[in-house]
Protein backbone atom coordinates (compact mmCIF):
# COMPACT_ATOMS: atom_id res chain seq x y z
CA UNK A 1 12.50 -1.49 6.73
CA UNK A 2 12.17 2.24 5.23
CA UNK A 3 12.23 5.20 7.78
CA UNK A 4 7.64 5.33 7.24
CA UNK A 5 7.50 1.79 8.32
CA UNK A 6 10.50 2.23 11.48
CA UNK A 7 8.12 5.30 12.74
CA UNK A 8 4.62 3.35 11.94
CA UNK A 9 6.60 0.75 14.36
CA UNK A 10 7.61 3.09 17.13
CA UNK A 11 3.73 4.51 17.43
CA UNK A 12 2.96 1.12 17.60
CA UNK A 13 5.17 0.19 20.20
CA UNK A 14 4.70 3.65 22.20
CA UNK A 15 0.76 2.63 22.17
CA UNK A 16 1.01 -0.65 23.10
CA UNK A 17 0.16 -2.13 19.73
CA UNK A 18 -3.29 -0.55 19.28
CA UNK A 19 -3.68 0.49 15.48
CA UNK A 20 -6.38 2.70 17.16
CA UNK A 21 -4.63 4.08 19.72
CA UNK A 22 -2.12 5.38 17.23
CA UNK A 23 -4.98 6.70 15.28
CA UNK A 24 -6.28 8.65 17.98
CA UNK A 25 -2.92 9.65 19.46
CA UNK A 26 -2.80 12.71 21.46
CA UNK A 27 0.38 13.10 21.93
CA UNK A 28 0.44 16.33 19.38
CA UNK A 29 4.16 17.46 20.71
CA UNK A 30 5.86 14.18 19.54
CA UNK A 31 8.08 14.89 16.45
CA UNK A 32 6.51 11.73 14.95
CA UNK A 33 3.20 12.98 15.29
CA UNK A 34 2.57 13.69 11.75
CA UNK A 35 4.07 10.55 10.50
CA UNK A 36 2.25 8.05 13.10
CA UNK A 37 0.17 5.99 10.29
CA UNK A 38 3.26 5.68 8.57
CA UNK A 39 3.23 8.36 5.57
CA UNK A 40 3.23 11.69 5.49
CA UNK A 41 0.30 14.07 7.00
CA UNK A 42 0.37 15.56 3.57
CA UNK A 43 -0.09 11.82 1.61
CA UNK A 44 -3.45 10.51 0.56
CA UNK A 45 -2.94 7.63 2.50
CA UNK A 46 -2.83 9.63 5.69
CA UNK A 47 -5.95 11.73 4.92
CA UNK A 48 -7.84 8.47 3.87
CA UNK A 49 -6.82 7.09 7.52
CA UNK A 50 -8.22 10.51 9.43
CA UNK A 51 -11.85 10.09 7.29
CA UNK A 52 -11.88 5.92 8.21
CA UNK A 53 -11.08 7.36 11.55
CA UNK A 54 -13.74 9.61 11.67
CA UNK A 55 -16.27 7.40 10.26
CA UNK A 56 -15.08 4.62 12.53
CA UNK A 57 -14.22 6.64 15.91
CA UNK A 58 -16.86 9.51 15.80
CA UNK A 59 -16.98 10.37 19.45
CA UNK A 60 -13.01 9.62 20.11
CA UNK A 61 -12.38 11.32 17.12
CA UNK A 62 -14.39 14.40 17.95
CA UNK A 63 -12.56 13.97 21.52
CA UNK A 64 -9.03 13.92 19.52
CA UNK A 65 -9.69 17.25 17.30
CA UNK A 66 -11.27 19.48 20.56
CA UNK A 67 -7.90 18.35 22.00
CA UNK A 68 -5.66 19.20 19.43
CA UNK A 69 -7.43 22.65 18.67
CA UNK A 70 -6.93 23.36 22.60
CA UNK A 71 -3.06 22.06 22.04
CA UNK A 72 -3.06 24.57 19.25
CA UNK A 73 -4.47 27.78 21.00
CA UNK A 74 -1.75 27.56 23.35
């Protein structure tokens, strides 16, 4: 197991084993954050996850960012 696939595990884990629930994670603080789908926030495969999430999750989604641009502000 590579370090992506140990941290894809732990969001997993911390949200008890909803692929969705890590998607949507509002935990913003968590040094794992950006890592949570298992790649980098910079990768393609992390930016193809947000737009499935946003196509799939509108409301939650929309719920997520107005969250994380309050976290943000602060």
């Amino acid at each position: 197991m590579n370090k992506s696939q140990a941290i894809r595990l732990k969001c997993l884990d911390c949200s008890d084993n909803s692929p969705k629930e890590v998607t949507l994670c509002t935990v913003f603080d968590c040094e794992l954050y950006p890592f949570r789908f298992g790649c980098s926030d910079k990768s393609k495969k992390y930016k193809e996850r947000i737009e499935k999430a946003k196509r799939r999750y509108p409301e939650e989604y929309k719920e997520m960012q107005n969250l994380l641009s309050d976290a943000s502000i602060k």
